[in-house]
Protein backbone atom coordinates (compact mmCIF):
# COMPACT_ATOMS: atom_id res chain seq x y z
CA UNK A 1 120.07 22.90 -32.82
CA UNK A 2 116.69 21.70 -30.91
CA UNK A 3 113.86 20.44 -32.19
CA UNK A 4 110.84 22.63 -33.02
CA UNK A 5 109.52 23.60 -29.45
CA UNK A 6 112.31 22.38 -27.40
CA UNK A 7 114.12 25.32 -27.70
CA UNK A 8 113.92 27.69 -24.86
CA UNK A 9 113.72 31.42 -25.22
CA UNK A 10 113.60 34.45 -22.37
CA UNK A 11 112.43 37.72 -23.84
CA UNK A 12 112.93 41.14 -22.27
CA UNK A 13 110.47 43.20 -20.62
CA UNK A 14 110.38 45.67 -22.84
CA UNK A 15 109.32 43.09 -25.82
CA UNK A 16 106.44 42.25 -23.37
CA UNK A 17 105.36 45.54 -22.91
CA UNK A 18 105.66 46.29 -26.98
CA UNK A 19 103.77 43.50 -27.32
CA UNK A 20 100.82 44.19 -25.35
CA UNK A 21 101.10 48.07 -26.00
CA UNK A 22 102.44 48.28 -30.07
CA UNK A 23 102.00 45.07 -31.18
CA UNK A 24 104.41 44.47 -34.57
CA UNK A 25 107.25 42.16 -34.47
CA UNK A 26 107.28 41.83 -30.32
CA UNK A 27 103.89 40.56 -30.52
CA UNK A 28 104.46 38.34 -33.18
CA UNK A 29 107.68 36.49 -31.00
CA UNK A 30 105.07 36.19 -28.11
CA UNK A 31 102.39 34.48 -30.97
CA UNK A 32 104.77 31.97 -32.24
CA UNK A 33 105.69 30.49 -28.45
CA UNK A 34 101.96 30.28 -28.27
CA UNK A 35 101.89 28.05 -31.27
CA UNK A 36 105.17 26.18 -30.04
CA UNK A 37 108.07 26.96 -32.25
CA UNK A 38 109.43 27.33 -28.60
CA UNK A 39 109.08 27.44 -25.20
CA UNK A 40 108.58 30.86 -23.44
CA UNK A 41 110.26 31.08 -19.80
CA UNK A 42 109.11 34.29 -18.13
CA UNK A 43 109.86 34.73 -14.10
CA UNK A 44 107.99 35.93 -11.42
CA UNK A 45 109.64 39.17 -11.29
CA UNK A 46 110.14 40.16 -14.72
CA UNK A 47 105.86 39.62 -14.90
CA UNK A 48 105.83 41.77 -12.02
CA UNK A 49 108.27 44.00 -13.64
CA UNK A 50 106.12 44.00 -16.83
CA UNK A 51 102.65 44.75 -14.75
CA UNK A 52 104.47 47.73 -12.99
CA UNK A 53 105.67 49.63 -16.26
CA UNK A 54 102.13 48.97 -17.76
CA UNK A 55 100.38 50.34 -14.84
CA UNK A 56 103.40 53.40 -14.27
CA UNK A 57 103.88 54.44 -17.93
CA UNK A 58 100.86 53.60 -19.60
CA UNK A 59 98.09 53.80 -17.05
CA UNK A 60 96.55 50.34 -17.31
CA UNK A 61 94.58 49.29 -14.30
CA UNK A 62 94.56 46.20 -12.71
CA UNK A 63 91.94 44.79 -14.72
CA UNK A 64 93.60 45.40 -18.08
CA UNK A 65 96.27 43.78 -17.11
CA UNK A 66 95.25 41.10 -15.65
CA UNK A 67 93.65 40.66 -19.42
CA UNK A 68 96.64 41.57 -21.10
CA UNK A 69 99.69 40.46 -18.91
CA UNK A 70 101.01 36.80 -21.05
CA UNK A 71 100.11 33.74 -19.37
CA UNK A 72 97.70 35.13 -16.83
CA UNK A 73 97.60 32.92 -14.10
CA UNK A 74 100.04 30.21 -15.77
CA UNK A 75 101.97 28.69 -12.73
CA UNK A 76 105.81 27.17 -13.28
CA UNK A 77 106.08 23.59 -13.96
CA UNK A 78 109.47 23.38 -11.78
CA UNK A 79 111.57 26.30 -10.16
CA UNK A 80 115.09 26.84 -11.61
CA UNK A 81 116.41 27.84 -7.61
């Protein structure tokens, strides 16, 4: 097994959306990336995926998610294509 932080994790949409929507346990996976127990790989298109169910199905506007949406304007380090 990896080190703390090396180990690399890709969570669902829908634990996104929880997260910003519910909160609970989806929101606390999200907080411990942020305070490196691993690394959090999220694509282009699942965040687009993830900004079009929050605007769809629970009427956020542009400007809430742009507040809420993780990583807001975090750009890839290196492209896995």
């Amino acid at each position: 097994m990896g080190k703390v932080g090396e180990t690399r994790v890709v969570l669902d949409s829908n634990i996104y959306i929880s997260a910003i929507v519910f909160g609970g346990k989806p929101l606390r996976a999200v907080q411990l990336a942020e305070q490196g127990a691993f690394i959090l790989l999220i694509s282009c298109p699942l965040q687009a995926e993830v900004r079009r169910i929050l605007a769809k199905k629970f009427g956020y506007s542009s400007a809430m998610i742009q507040c809420r949406v993780i990583a807001p304007g975090a750009q890839p380090k290196k492209s896995l294509r």
